[in-house]
Structures are given as C-alpha cells and as structure tokens.
Protein backbone atom coordinates (compact mmCIF):
# COMPACT_ATOMS: atom_id res chain seq x y z
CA UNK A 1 17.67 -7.31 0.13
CA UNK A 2 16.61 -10.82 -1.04
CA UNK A 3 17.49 -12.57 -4.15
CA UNK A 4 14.89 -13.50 -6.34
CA UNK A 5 11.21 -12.87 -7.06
CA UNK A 6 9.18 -11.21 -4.81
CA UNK A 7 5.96 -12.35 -3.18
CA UNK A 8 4.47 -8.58 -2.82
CA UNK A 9 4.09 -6.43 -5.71
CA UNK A 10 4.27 -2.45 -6.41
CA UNK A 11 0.24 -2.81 -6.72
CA UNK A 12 0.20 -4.81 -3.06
CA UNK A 13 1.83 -1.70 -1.55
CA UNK A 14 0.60 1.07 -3.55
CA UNK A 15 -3.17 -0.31 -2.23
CA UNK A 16 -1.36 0.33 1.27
CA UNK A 17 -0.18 3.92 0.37
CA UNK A 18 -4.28 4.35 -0.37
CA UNK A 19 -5.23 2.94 3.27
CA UNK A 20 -2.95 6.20 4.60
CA UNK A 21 -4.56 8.66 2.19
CA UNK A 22 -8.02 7.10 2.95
CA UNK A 23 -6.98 8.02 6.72
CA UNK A 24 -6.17 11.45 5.80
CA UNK A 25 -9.12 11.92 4.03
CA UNK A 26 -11.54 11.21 6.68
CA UNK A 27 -9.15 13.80 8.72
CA UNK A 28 -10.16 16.18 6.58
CA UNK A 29 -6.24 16.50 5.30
CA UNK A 30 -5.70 16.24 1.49
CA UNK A 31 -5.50 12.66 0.82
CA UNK A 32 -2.27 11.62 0.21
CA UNK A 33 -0.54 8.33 1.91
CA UNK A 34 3.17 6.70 1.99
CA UNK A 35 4.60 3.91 3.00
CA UNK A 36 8.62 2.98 3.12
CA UNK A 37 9.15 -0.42 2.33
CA UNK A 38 12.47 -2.29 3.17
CA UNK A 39 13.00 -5.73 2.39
CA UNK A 40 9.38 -6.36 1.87
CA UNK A 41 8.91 -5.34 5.41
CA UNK A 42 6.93 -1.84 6.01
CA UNK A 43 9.45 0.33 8.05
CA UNK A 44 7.18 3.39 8.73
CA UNK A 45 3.38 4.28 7.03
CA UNK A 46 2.33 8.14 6.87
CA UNK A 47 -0.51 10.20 5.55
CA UNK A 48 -0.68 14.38 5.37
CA UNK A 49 -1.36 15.91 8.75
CA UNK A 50 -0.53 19.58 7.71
CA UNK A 51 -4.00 20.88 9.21
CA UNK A 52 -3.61 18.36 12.45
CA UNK A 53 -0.18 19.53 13.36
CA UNK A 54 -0.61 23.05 11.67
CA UNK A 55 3.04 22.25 10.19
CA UNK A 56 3.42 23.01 6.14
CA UNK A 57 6.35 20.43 5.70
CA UNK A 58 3.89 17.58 7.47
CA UNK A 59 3.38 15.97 4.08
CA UNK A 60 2.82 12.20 4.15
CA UNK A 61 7.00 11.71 2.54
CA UNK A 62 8.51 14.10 4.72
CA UNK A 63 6.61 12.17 8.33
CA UNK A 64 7.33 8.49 6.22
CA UNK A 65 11.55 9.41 5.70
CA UNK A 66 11.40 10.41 8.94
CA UNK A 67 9.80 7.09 10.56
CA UNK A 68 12.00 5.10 8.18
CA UNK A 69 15.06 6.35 9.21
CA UNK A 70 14.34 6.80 12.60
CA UNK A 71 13.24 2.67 12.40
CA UNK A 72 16.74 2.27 10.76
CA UNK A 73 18.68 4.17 12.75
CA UNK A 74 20.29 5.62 9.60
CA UNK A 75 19.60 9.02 7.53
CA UNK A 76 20.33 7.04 4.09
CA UNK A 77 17.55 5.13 2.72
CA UNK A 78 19.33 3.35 -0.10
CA UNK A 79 17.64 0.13 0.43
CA UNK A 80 14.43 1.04 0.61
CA UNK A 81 11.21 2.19 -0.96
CA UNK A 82 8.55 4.70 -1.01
CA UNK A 83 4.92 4.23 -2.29
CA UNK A 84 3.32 7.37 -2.58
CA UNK A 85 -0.34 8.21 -3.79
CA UNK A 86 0.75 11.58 -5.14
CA UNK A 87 3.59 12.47 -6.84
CA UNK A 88 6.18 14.05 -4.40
CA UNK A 89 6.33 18.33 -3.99
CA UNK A 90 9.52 19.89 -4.70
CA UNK A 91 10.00 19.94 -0.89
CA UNK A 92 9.43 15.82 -0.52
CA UNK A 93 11.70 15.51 -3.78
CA UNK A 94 14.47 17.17 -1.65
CA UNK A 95 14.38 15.33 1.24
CA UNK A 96 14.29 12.02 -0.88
CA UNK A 97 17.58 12.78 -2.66
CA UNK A 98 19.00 13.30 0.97
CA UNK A 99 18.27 10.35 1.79
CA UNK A 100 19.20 8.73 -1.12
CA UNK A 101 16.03 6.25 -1.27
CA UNK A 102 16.60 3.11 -3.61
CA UNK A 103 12.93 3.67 -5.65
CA UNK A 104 9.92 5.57 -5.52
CA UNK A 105 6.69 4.54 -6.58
CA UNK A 106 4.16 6.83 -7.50
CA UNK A 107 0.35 6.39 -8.03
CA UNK A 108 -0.81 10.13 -9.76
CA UNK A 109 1.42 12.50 -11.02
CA UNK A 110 0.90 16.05 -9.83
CA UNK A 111 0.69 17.99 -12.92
CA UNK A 112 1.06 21.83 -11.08
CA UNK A 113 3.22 20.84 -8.08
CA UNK A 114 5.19 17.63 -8.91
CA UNK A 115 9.04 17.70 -8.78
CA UNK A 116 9.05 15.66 -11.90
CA UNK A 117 8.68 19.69 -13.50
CA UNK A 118 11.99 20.19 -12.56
CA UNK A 119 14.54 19.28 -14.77
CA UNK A 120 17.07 18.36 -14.27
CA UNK A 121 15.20 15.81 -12.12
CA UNK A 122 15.89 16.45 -8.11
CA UNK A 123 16.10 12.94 -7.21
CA UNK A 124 18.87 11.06 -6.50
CA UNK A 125 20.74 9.54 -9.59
CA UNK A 126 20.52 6.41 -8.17
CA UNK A 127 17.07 6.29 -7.28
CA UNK A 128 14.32 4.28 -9.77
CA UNK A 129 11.14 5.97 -10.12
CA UNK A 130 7.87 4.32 -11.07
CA UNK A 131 4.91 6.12 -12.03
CA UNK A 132 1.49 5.07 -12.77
CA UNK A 133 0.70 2.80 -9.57
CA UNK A 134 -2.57 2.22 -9.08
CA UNK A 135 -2.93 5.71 -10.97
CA UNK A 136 -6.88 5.81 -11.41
CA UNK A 137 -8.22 5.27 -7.41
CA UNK A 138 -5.11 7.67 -6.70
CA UNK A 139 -6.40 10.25 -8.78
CA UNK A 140 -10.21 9.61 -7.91
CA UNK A 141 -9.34 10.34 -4.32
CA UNK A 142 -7.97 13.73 -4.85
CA UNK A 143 -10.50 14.56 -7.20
CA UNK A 144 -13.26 13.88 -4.80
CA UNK A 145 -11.54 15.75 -1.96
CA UNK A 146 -11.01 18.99 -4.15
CA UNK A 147 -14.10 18.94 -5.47
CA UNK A 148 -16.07 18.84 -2.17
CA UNK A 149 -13.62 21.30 -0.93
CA UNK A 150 -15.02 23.69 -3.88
CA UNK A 151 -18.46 23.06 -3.45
C-alpha cells in the first residue's frame, strides 16, 4: 500500500458501490453494490444478480471476493477493501473472514439480516469496519425498491 494521505476517500468509493446497486436496481435485483479496492485501484465491482443467475449466494460480496481474488491471483484479501451499500449477510460475513479482507466499509446497516447481530463478530480480527458511508442514499435505495416491491 502507499504511504501517506490518500487522494480518494471512503465517500469517493462508497458513491461507486451506489453505481453497482443503481445497476442492480434497474435489473430488478435488490439494490445492493460492492466494490474491492486495492491500493486505490478498483480490483473487481459487483452488484446482486440472485434473480439473473437464479443462484442464492450471488450477493454483490460473495461475486466482488471472487473477482478480487481471482484479479489477485490470491484467496487472501488482506490488503484490500470492500465498499458495500448494505451491510454484509451472515453468508458474505463468512466469506470475508476467509479471506481475511484488510477493511470493510459499509453504507446501511441491515438491522434483520446483518452479521454485525452476531456476536462475537464473524469478521476477521484483523479486519477494520466502517459503518455509516454514505448511509442516507444507501438506505433510500432499498427503501424505494421494497416499497415498490409491496405495492
């Protein structure tokens, strides 16, 4: 990684995690977006595609790890970072302790379905977590999508 301050910020990559969920949105997927960011160079960008490739674990973390690593050429992700617009499942929390990613970034918290409800926490020990990023248009998005899904 580089020394020093860095030109792009949580907020700079968090808006791209919202271009992804934007994507699945018009899809008709639940909107949720990631990007995996390693030395402020995107690696791999994602968004849910559950319903496109009729797959339950295609959630926007799960097809973002995989890119990353795949981009890599290495399972462990210790140097990077994930922005997500939704706070990761129990499932996506699994996969990111395997792969030992360096920091998360969340936009909205998932209040029925977020692994931060397990305790003790599933992530890695040594990964940072950030939560909050960009939380309002994060939440707005899912909002929206439920509630037309309702109505």
């Amino acid at each position: 990684m580089r020394k020093g301050r860095s030109t792009f910020s949580d907020e700079y990559f968090m808006q791209l995690a919202l271009q992804q969920a934007e994507i699945a949105l018009e899809k008709g997927e639940i909107p949720v977006g990631a990007i995996v960011v390693c030395q402020e160079q995107i690696i791999a960008k994602a968004y849910n595609q559950t319903e496109l490739l009729q797959d339950v674990t295609a959630h926007a973390e799960m097809l973002a790890l995989t890119a990353a690593a795949n981009f890599l050429g290495a399972k462990y992700l210790k140097e990077c970072t994930l922005y997500v617009t939704l706070e990761p499942c129990v499932m996506c929390g699994g996969a990111l302790f395997w792969s030992q990613i360096g920091k998360v970034v969340i936009g909205a918290l998932d209040d029925k379905r977020g692994c931060s409800k397990i305790h003790p926490s599933i992530y890695h020990p040594k990964t940072k977590i950030i939560t909050g990023v960009l939380q309002e248009p994060c939440e707005v998005m899912l909002k929206q999508f439920f509630k037309k899904l309702r109505n």
